[in-house]
Each structure stands twice: as C-alpha cells, then as structure tokens.
PDB file of N, CA and C in Angstrom:
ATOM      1  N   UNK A   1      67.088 113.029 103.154  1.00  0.00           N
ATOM      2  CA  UNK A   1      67.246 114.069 104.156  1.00  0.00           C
ATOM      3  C   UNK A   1      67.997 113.538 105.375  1.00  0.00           C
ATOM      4  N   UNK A   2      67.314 112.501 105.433  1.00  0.00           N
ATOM      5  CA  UNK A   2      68.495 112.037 107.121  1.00  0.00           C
ATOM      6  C   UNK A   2      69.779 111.571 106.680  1.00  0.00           C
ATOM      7  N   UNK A   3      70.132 110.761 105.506  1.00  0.00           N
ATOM      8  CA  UNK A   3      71.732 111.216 105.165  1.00  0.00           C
ATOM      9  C   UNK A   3      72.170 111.727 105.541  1.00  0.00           C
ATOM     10  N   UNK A   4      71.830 113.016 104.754  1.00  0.00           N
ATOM     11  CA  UNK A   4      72.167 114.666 104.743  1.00  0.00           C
ATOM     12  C   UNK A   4      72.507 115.234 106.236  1.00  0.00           C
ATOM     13  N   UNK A   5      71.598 114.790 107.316  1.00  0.00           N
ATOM     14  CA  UNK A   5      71.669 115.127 108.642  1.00  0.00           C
ATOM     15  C   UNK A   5      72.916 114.505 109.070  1.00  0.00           C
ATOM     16  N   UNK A   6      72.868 112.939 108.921  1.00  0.00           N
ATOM     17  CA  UNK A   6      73.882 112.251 109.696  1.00  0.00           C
ATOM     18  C   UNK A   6      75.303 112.797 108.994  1.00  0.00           C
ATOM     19  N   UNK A   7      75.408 113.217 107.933  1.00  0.00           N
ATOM     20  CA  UNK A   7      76.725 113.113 107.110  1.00  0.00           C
ATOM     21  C   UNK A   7      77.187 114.483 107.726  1.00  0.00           C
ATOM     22  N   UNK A   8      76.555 115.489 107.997  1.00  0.00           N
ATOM     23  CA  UNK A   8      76.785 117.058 108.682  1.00  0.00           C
ATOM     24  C   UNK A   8      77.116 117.144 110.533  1.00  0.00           C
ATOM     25  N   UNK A   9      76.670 115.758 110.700  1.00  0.00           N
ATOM     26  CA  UNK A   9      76.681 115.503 112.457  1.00  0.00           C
ATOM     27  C   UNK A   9      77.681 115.108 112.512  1.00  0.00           C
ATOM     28  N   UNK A  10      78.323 114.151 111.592  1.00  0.00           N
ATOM     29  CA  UNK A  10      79.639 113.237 111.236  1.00  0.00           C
ATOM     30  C   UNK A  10      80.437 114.183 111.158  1.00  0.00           C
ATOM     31  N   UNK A  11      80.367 115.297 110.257  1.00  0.00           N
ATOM     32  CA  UNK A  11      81.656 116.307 109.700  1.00  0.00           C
ATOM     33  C   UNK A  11      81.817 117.313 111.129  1.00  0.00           C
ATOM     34  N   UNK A  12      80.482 117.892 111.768  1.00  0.00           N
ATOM     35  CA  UNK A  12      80.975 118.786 113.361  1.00  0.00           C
ATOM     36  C   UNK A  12      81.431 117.974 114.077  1.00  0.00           C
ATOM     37  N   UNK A  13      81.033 116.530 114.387  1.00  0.00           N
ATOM     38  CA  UNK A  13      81.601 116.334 115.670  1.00  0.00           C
ATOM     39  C   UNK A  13      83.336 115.463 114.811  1.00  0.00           C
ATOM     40  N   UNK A  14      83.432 115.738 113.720  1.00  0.00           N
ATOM     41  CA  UNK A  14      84.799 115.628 113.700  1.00  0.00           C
ATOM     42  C   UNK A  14      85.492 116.940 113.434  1.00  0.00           C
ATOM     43  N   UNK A  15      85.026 118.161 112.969  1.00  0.00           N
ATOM     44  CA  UNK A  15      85.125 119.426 113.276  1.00  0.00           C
ATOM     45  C   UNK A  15      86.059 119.808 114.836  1.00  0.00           C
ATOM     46  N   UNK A  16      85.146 119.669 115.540  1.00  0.00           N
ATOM     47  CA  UNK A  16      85.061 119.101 116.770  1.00  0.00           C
ATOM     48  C   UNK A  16      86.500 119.077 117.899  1.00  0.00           C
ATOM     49  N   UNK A  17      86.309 118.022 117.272  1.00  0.00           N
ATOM     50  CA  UNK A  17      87.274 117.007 118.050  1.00  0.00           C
ATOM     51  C   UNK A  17      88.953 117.567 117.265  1.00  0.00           C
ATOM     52  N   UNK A  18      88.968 117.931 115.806  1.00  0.00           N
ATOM     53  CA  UNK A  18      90.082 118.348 115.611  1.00  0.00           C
ATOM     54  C   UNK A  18      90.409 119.723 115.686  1.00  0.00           C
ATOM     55  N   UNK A  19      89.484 120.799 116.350  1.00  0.00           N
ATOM     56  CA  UNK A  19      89.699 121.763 116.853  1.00  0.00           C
ATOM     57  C   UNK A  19      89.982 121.811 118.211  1.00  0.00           C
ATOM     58  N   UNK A  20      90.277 120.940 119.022  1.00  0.00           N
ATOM     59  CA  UNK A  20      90.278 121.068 120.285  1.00  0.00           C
ATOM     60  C   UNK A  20      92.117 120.555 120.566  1.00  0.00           C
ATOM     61  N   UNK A  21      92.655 120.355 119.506  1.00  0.00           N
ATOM     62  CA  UNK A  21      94.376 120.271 118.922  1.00  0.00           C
ATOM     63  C   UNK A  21      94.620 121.767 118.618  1.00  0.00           C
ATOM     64  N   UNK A  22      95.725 122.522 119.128  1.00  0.00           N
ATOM     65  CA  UNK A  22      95.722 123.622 118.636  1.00  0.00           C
ATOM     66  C   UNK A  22      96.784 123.195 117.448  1.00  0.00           C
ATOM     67  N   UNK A  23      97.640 122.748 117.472  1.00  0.00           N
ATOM     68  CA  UNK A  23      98.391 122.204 116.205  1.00  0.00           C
ATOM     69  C   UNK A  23      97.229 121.848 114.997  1.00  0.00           C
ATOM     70  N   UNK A  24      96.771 121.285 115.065  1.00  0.00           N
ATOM     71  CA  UNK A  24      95.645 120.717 114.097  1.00  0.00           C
ATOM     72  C   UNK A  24      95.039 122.129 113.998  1.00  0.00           C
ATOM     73  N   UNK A  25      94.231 122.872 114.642  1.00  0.00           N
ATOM     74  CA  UNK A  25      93.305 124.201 114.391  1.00  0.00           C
ATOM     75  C   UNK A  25      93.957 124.950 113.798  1.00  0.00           C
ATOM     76  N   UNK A  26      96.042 125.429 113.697  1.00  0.00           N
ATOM     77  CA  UNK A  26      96.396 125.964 112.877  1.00  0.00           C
ATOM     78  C   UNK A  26      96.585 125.278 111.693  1.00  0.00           C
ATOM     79  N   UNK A  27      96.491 124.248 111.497  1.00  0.00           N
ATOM     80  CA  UNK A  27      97.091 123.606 110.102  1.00  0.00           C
ATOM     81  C   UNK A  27      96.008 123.952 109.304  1.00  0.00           C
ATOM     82  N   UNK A  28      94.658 123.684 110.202  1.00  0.00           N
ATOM     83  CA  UNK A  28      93.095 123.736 109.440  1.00  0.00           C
ATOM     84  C   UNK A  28      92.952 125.308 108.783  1.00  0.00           C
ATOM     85  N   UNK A  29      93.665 126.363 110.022  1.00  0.00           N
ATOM     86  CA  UNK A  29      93.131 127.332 109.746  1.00  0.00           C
ATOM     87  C   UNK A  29      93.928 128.134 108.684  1.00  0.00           C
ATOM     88  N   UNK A  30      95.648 127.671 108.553  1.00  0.00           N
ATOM     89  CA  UNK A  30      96.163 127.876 107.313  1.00  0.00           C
ATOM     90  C   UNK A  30      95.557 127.744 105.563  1.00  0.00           C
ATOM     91  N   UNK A  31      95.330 126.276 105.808  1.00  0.00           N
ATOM     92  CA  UNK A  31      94.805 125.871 104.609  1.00  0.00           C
ATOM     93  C   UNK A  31      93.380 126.566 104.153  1.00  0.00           C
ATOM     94  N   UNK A  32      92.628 126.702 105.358  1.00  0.00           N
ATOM     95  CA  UNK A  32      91.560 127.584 104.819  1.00  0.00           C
ATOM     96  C   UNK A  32      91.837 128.772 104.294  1.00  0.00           C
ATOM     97  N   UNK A  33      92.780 129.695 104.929  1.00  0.00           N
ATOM     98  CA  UNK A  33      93.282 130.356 104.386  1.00  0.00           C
ATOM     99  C   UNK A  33      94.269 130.854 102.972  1.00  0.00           C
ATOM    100  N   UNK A  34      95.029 129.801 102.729  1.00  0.00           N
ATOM    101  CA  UNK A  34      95.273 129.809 101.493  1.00  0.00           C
ATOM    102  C   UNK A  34      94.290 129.155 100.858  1.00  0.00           C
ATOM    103  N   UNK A  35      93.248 128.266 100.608  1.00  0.00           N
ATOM    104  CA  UNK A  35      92.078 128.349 100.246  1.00  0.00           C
ATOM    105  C   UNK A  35      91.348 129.377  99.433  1.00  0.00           C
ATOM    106  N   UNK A  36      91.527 130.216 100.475  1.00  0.00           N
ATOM    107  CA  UNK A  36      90.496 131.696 100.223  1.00  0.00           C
ATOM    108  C   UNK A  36      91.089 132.413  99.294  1.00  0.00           C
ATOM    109  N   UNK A  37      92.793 132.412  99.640  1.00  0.00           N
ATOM    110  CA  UNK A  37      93.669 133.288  98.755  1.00  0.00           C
ATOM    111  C   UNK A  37      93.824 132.406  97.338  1.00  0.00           C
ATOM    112  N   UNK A  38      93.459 131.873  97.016  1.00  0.00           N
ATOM    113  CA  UNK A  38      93.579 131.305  95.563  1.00  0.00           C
ATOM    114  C   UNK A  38      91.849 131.529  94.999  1.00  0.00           C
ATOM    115  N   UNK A  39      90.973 131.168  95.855  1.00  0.00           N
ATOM    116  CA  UNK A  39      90.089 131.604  95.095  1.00  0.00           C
ATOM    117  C   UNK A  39      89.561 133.328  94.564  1.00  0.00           C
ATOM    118  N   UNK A  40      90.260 134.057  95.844  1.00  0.00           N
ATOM    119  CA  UNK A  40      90.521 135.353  95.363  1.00  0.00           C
ATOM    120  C   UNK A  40      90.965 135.700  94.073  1.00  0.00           C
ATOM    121  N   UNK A  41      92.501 135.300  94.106  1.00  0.00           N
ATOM    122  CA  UNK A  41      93.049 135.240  92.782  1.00  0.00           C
ATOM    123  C   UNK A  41      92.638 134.693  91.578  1.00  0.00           C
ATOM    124  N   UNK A  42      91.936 134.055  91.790  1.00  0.00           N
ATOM    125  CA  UNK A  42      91.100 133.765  90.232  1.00  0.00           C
ATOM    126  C   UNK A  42      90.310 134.682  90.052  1.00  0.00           C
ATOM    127  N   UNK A  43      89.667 135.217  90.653  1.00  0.00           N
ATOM    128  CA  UNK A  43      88.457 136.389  90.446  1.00  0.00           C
ATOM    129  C   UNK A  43      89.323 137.656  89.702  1.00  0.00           C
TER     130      UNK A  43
END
C-alpha cells in the first residue's frame, strides 16, 4: 500500500510541475487526446 501511495505522489507532483509549461500542457493534452480518439475507434 505505501508503494502504491508514494508511486501516485511521484506521478502528481510530476503531473505538476509539467503542467505549469504551457508548451508541455499542450503536448500532454494532444496526446491524451488522440489517445481517446483511437480508443474510440476501436469500439
């Protein structure tokens, strides 16, 4: 369980820190986005 904690504290506060780049927040928020659109398309 505390893994689990530290490994999720690790991923926001690098979350974080690369949202506060707006260059970086669009690159992130592209890819999530085509992300989504491919898993759409399989359905």
């Amino acid at each position: 369980m505390n893994t689990k904690k530290t490994l999720f504290t690790t991923v926001a506060l690098g979350a974080a820190y690369l949202l506060k780049n707006k260059n970086t927040r669009d690159k992130i928020m592209n890819g999530v986005q085509s992300l989504t659109a491919q898993m759409k398309a399989r359905k």
